[in-house]
Protein backbone atom coordinates (compact mmCIF):
# COMPACT_ATOMS: atom_id res chain seq x y z
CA UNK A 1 -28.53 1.26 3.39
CA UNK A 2 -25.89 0.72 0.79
CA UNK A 3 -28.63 0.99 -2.10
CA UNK A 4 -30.21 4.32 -0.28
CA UNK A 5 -26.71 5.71 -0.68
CA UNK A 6 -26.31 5.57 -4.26
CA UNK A 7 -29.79 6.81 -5.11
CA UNK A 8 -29.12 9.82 -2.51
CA UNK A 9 -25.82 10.89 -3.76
CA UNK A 10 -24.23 11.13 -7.32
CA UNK A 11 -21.81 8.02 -8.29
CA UNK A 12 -17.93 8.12 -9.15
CA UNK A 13 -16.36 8.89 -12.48
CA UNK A 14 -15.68 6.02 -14.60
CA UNK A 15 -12.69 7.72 -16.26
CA UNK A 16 -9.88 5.52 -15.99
CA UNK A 17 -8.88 2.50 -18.74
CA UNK A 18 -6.12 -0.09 -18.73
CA UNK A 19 -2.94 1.91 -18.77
CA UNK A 20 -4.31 4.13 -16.57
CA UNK A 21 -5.05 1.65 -13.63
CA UNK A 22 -1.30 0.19 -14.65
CA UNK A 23 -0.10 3.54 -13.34
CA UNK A 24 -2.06 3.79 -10.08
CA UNK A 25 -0.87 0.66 -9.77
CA UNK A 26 2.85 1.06 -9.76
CA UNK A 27 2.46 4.61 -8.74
CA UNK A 28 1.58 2.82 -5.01
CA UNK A 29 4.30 0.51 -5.18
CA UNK A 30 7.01 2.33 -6.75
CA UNK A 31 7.53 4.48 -3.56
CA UNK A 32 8.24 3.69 -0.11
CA UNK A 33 8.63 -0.25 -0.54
CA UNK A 34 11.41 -0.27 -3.56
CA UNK A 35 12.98 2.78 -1.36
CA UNK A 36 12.42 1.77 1.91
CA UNK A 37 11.40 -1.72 2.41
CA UNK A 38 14.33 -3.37 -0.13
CA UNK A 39 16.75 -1.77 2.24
CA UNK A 40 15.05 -3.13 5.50
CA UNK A 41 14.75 -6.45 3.84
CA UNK A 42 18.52 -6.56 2.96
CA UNK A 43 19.33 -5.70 6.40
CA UNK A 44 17.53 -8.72 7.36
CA UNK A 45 18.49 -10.95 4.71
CA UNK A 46 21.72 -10.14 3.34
CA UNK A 47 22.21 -11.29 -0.10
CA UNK A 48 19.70 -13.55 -0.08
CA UNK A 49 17.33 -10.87 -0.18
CA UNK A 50 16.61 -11.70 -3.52
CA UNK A 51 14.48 -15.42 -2.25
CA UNK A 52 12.98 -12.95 -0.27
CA UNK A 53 11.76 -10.72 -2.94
CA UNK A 54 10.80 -13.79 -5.30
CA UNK A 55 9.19 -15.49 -2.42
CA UNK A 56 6.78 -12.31 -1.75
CA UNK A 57 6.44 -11.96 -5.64
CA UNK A 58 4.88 -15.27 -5.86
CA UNK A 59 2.75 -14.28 -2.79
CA UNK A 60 1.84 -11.12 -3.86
CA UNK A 61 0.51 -12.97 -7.60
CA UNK A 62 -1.48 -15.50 -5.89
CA UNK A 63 -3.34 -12.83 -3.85
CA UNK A 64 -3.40 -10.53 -7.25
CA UNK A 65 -5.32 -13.09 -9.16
CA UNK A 66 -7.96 -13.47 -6.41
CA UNK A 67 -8.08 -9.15 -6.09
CA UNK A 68 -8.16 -9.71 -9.77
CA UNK A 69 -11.32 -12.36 -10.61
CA UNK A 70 -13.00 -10.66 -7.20
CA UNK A 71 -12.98 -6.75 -8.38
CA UNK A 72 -14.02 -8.51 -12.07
CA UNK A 73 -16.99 -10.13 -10.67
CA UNK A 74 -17.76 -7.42 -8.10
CA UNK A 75 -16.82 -4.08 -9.76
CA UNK A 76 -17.45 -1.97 -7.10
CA UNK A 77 -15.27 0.59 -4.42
CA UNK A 78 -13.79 -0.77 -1.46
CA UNK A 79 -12.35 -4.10 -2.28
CA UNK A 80 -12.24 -6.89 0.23
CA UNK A 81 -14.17 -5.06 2.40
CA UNK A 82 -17.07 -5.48 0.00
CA UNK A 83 -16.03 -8.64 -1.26
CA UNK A 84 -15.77 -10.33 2.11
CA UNK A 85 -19.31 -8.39 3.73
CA UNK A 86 -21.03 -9.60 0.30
CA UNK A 87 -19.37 -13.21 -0.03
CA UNK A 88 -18.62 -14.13 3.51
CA UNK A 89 -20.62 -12.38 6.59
CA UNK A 90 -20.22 -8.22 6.99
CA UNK A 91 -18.03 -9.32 10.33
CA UNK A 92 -15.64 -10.42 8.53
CA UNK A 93 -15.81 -8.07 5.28
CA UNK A 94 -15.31 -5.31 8.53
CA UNK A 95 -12.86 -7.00 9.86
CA UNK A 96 -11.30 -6.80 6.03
CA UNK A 97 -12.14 -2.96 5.73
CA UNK A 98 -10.34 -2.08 9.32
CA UNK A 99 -6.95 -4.03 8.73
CA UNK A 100 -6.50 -2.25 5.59
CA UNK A 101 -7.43 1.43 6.63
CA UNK A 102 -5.36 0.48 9.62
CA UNK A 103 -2.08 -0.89 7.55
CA UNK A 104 -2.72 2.00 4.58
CA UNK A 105 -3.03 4.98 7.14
CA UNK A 106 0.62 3.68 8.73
CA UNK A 107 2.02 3.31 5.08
CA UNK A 108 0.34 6.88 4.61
CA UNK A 109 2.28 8.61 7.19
CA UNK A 110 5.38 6.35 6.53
CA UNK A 111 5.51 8.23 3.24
CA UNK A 112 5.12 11.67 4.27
CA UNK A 113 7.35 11.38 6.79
CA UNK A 114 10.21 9.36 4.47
CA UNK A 115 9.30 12.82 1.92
CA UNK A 116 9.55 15.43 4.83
CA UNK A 117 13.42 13.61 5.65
CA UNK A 118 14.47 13.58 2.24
CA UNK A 119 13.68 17.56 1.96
CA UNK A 120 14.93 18.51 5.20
CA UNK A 121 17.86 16.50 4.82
CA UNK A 122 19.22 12.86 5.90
CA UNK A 123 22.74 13.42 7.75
CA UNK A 124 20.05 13.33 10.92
CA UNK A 125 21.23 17.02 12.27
CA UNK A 126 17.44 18.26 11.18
CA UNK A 127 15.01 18.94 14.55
CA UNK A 128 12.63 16.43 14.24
CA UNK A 129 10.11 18.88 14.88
CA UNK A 130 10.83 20.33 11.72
CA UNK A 131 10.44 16.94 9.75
CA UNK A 132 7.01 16.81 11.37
CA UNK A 133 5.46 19.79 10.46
CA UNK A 134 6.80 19.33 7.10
CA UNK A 135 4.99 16.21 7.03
CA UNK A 136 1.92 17.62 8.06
CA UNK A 137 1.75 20.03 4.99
CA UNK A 138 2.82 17.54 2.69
CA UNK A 139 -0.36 15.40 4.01
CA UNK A 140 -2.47 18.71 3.75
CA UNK A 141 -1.26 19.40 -0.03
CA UNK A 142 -1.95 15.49 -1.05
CA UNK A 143 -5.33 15.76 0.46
CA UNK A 144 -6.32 18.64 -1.38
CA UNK A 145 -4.96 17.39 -4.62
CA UNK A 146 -7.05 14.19 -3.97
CA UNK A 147 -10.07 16.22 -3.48
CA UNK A 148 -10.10 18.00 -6.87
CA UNK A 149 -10.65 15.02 -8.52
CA UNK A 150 -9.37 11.62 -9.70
CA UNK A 151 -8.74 12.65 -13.25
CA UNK A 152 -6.26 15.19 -12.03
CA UNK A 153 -4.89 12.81 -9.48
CA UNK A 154 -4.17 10.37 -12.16
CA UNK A 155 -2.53 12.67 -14.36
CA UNK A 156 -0.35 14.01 -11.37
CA UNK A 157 0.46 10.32 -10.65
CA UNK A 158 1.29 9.50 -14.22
CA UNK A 159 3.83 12.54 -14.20
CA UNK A 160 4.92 10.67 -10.92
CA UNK A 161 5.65 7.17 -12.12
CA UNK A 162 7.61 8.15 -15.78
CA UNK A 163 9.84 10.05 -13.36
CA UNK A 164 10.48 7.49 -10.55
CA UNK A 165 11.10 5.14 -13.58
CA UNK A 166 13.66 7.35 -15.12
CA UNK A 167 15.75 7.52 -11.83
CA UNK A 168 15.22 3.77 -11.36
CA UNK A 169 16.99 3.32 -14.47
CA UNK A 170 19.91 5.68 -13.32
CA UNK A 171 20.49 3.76 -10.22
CA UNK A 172 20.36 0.73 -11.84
CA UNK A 173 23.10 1.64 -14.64
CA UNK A 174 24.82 2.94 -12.05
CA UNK A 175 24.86 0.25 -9.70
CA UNK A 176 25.60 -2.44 -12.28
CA UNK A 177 28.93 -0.45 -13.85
CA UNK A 178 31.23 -2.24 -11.16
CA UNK A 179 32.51 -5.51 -10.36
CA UNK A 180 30.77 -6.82 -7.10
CA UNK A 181 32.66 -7.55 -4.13
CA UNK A 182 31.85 -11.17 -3.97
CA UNK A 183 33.91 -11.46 -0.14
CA UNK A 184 32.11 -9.12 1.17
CA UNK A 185 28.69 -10.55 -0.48
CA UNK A 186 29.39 -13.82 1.26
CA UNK A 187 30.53 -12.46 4.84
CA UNK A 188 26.86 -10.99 5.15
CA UNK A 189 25.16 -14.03 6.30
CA UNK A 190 21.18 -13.39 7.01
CA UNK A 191 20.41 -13.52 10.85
CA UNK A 192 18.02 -16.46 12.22
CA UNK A 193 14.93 -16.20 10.72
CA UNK A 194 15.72 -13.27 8.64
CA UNK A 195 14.67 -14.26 5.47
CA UNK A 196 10.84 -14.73 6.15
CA UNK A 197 10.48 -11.73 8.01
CA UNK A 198 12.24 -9.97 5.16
CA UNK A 199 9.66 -11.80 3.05
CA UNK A 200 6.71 -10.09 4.79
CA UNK A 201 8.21 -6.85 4.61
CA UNK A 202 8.92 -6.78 0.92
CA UNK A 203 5.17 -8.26 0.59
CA UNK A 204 3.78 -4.74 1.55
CA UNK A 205 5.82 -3.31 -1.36
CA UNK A 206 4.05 -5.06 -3.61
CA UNK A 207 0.44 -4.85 -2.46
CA UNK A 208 -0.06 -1.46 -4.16
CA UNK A 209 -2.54 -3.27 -7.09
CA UNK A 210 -4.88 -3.32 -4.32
CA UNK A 211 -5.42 0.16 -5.77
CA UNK A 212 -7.06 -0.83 -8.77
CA UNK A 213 -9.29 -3.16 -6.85
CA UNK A 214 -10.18 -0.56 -4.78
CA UNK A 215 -11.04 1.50 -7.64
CA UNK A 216 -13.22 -0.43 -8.98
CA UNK A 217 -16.13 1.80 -9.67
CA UNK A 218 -13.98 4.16 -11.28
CA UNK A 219 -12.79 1.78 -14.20
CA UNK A 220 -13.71 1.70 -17.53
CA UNK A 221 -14.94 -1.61 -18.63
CA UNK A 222 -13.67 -3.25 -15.09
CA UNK A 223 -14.49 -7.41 -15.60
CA UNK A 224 -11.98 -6.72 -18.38
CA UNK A 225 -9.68 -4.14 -17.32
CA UNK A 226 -9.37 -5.11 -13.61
CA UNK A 227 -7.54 -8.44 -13.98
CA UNK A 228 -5.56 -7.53 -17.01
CA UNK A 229 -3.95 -4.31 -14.97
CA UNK A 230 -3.53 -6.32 -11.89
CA UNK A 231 -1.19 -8.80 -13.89
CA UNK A 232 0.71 -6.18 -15.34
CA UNK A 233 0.86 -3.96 -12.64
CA UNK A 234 2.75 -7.17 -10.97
CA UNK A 235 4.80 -8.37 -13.45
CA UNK A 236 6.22 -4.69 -14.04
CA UNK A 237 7.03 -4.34 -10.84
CA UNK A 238 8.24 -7.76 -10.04
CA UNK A 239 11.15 -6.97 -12.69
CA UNK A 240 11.68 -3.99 -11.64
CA UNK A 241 11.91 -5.15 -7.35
CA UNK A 242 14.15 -7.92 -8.87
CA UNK A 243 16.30 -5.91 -10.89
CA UNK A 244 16.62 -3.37 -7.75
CA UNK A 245 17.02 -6.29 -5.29
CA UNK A 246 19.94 -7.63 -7.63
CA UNK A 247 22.11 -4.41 -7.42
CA UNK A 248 21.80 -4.37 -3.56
CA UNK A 249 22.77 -7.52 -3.02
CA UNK A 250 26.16 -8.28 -5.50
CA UNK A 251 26.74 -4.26 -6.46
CA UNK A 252 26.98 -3.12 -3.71
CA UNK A 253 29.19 -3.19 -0.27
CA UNK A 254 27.33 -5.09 2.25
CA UNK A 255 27.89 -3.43 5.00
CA UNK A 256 27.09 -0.13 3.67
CA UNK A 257 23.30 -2.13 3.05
CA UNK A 258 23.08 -4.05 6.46
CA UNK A 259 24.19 -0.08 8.18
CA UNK A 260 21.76 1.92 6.17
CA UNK A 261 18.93 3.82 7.64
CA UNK A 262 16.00 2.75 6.29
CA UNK A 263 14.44 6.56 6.34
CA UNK A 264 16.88 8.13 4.06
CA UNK A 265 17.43 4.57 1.49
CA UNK A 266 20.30 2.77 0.52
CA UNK A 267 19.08 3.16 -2.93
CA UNK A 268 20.52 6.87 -2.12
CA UNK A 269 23.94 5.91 -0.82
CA UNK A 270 24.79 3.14 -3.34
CA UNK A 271 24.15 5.64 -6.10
CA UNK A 272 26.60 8.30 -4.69
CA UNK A 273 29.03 5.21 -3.84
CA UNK A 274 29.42 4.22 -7.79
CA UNK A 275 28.31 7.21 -9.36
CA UNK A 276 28.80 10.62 -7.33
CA UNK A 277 26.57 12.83 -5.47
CA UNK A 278 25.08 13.85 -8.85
CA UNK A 279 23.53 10.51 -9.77
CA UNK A 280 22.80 9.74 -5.61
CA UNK A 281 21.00 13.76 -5.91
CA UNK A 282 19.01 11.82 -8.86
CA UNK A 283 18.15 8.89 -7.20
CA UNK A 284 17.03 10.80 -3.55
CA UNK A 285 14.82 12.99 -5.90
CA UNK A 286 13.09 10.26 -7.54
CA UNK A 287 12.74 8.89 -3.98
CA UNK A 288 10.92 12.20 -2.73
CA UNK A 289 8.97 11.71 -5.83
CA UNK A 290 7.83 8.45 -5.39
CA UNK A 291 6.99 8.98 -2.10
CA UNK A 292 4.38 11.67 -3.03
CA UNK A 293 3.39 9.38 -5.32
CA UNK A 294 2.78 6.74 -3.00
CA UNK A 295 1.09 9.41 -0.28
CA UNK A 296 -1.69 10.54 -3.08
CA UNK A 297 -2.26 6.90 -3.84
CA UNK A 298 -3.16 5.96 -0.96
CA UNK A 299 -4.90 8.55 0.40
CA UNK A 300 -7.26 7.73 -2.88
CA UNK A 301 -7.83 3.86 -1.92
CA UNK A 302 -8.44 4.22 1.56
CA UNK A 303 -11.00 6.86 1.10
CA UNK A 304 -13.05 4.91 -1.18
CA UNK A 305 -12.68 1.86 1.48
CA UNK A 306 -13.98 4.16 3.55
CA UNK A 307 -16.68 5.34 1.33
CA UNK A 308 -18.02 1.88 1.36
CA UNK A 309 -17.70 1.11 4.88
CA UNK A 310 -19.91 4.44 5.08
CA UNK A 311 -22.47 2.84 2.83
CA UNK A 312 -23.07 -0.02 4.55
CA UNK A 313 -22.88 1.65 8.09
CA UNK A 314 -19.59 0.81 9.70
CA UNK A 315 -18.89 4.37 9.23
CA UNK A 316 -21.16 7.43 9.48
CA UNK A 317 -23.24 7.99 6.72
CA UNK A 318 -21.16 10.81 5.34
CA UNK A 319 -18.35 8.91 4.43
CA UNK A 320 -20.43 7.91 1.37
CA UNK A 321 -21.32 11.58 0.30
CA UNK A 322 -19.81 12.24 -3.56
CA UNK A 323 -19.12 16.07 -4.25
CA UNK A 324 -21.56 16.99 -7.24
CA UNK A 325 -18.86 18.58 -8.91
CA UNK A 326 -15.77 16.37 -8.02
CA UNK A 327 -17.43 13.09 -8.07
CA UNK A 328 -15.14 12.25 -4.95
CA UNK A 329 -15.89 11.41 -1.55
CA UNK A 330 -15.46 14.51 0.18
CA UNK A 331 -15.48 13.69 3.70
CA UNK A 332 -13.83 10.42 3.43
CA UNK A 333 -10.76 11.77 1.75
CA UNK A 334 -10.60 14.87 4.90
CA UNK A 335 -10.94 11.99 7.64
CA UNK A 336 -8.03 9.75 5.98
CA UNK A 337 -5.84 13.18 5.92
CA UNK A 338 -6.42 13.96 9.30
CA UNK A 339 -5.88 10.35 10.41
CA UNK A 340 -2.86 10.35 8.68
CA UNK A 341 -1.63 13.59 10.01
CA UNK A 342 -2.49 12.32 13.49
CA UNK A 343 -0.46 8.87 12.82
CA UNK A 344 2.79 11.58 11.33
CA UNK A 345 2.89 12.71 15.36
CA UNK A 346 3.73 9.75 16.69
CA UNK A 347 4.51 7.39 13.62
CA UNK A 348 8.18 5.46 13.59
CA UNK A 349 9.07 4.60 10.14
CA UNK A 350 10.01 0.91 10.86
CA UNK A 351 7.71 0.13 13.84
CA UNK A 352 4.48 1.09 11.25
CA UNK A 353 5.63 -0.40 7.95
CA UNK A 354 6.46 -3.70 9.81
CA UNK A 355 2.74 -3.09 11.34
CA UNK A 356 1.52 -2.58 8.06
CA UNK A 357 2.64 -5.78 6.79
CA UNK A 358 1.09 -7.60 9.42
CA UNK A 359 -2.32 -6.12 8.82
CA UNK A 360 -1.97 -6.51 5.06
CA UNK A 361 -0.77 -9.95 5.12
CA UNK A 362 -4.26 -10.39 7.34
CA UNK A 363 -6.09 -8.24 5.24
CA UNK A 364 -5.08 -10.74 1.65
CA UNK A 365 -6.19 -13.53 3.93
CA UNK A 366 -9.27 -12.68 3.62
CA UNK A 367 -9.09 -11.68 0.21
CA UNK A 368 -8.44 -15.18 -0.82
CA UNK A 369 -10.94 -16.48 1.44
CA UNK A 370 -13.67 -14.41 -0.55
CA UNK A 371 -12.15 -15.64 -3.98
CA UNK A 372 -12.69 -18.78 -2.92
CA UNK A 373 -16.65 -18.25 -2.51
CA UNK A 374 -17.02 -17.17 -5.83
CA UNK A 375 -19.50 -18.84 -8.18
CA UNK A 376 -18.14 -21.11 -10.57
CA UNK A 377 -18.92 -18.73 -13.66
CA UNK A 378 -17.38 -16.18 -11.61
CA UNK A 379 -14.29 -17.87 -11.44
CA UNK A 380 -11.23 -16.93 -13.74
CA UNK A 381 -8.31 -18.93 -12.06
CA UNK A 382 -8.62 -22.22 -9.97
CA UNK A 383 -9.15 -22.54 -6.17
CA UNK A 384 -5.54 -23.80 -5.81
CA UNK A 385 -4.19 -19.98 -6.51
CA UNK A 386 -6.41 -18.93 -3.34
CA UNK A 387 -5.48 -21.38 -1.25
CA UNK A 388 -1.81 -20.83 -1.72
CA UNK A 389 -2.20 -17.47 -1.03
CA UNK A 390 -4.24 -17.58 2.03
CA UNK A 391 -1.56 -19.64 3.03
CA UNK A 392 1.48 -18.43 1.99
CA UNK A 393 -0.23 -14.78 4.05
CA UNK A 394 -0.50 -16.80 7.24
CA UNK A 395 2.70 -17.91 6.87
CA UNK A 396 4.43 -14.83 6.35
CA UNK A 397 2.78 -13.07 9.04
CA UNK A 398 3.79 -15.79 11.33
CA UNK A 399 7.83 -14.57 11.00
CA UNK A 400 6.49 -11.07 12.10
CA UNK A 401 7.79 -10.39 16.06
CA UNK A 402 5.36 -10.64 18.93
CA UNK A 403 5.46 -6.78 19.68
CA UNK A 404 3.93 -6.40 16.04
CA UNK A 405 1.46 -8.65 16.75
CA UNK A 406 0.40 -7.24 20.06
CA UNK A 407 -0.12 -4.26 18.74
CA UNK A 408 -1.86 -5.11 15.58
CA UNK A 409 -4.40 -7.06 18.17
CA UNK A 410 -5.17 -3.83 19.97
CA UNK A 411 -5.71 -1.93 16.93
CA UNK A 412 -8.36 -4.59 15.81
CA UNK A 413 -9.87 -4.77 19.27
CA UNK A 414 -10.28 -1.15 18.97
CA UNK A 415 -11.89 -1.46 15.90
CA UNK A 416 -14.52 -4.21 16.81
CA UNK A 417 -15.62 -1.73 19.61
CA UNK A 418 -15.62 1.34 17.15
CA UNK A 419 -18.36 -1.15 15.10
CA UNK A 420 -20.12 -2.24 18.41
CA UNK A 421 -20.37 1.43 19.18
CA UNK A 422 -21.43 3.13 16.07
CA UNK A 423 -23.91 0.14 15.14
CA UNK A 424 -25.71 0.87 18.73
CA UNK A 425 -25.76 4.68 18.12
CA UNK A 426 -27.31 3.47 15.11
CA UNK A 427 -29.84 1.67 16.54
CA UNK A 428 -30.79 4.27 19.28
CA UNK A 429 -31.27 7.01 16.12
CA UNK A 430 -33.67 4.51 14.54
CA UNK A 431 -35.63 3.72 17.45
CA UNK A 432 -35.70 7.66 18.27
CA UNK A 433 -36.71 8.39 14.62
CA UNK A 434 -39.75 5.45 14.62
CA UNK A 435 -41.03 6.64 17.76
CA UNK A 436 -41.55 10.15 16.28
């Protein structure tokens, strides 16, 4: 089915080198986890939210070296979905492809939402009504970007990242031009088992190299490329998370970090604390920025998870249609906007990025699972690096809260009878078609 696919339609663009992949890299995690999840983690953690961002750091490069030496060997769209259906059993590739379309799409409307607040305003007097329909156009305005292309996408996102950057430095410089408070640092104690929850959360912040997996047929020179942007894309952002986490935790008051709404970013109110509204106007820009950023990025890597799961039929066939002209997959990128405009309607900002991290966590699971059945001269790093990782995810997602984890069980359920169903209608089509 998968090989029918690719003769019947035309493939993607292979447009995109090194740098370029660096970019769609951080342009995904340079958004809603440095502006939204550092401030939940700190909540959670206090001070010591820098273990917490080291500790998901070394998770998050364990997993990155299997996404890495899997998307080298396997160069193709939809990362562990495709890795696990071709290395392990398609149950369990599916199983890969729903937890991440499932986490993504929550992250997806996270960001729209966290755009449409910034715009409208955060003192919380704005109808949330409002917010929502902003939301909605922001979704419909990200979709149709993604549509005309990824070479315009990437340039868009480029733009994107040298900005967020910029204000990055700003808060930065302007969180680390006073003298912490060190009593108030040590009064803000982390709650019982706040650090490895905060740990999962700031793990989702980091898993936006899963991009340039996921983009695999769409990279220059990609046994090469892949694994050399995926460490970069890391270690760039690991500074920059650390840097970041460092100015929350000793430049700033605690209390003002342990209060903060996680919607509208401390990042925001620390800036305005030490530097004015001017250089807090700076950073909430960049944060509306990076948000979009975030939005067109994923919107991009789940609708080429999607395309695959379309070309090996746990998705209907269109999902694997490529425009002629656009060399993108039409009808994959319009069903991950509308399901992201759907989850904008009833999405809560900290319910579905705590949700997301359970998924992913589950979702990397299996990624080093699949790394681990690689042939030998497949194999860049040793086992050990999988192993921790698969791990190290289980772990993680253990400090998650039961209500997160009944939930994420119905959404998979749901998704195990969404495959039962659409395999039988399959079935029933070919049987009607041979009888013919």
């Amino acid at each position: 089915m998968m090989d029918e696919a690719n003769r019947s339609h035309p493939g993607l663009d292979r447009s995109i080198g090194v740098p370029g992949a660096v970019m769609l890299g951080l342009g995904s995690i340079l958004g809603t986890g440095v502006f939204v999840s550092l401030g939940m983690a700190t909540a959670l953690a206090g001070p010591w939210v820098l273990v917490a961002v080291g500790a998901a750091l070394m998770i998050a490069m364990f997993n990155g070296l299997s996404s890495a030496q899997l998307a080298a060997a396997h160069p193709v769209s939809g990362g562990t979905y495709e890795y696990a259906s071709r290395l392990i059993t398609p149950g369990v590739g599916f199983t890969a492809g729903w937890l991440f379309l499932s986490a993504k799409s929550a992250s997806a409307a996270s960001a729209a939402l966290g755009v449409a607040v910034y715009l409208m305003g955060t003192d919380g007097a704005v109808d949330r009504s409002v917010v929502v329909v902003t939301a909605l156009v922001i979704v419909a305005l990200t979709t149709v970007l993604v549509l005309s292309g990824l070479r315009r996408s990437n340039l868009v996102n480029t733009i994107i990242v040298g900005f967020v950057l910029v204000g990055l430095i700003v808060f930065l410089f302007t969180a680390f031009r006073s003298v912490p408070d060190m009593d108030r640092i040590t009064r803000a104690s982390p709650r019982p088992g706040g650090i490895p929850e905060a740990v999962a959360i700031v793990f989702v912040a980091f898993t936006g190299y899963g991009r340039v997996a996921t983009l695999g047929e769409e990279i220059r020179n990609p046994r090469r490329s892949i694994p050399r942007a995926v460490i970069a894309t890391l270690l760039v952002a690991g500074t920059l998370y650390l840097l970041v986490g460092a100015a929350l935790a000793f430049a700033a008051p605690a209390s003002q970090l342990v209060s903060a709404n996680a919607a509208t970013s401390p990042l925001e109110a620390v800036a305005s604390h030490h530097g004015g509204s001017f250089s807090g106007t700076i950073v909430a820009a960049c944060a509306v920025t990076a948000m979009i950023g975030v939005l067109i990025n994923l919107l991009l890597g789940l609708s080429r998870v999607m395309l695959a799961m379309g070309r090996r039929g746990d998705m209907p066939g269109a999902m694997a249609r490529v425009g002629q002209s656009s060399r993108t997959p039409i009808w994959s990128v319009l069903c991950v906007g509308c399901t992201t405009a759907g989850l904008v309607l009833i999405g809560d900002l900290t319910f579905t990025w705590t949700l997301s991290a359970l998924m992913v966590l589950g979702y990397y699971a299996i990624t080093n699972l699949a790394a681990l059945r690689l042939r030998d001269e497949e194999r860049r790093f040793p086992k050990w690096t999988a192993w921790s990782g698969c791990v190290l995810c289980l772990a993680a997602a253990c400090s998650l809260p039961a209500s997160i984890w009944l939930t994420g069980s119905i959404v998979l359920a749901a998704g195990y009878g969404w495959r039962f169903g659409i395999r039988s209608l399959q079935r029933r089509t070919s049987v009607v078609r041979d009888a013919k």
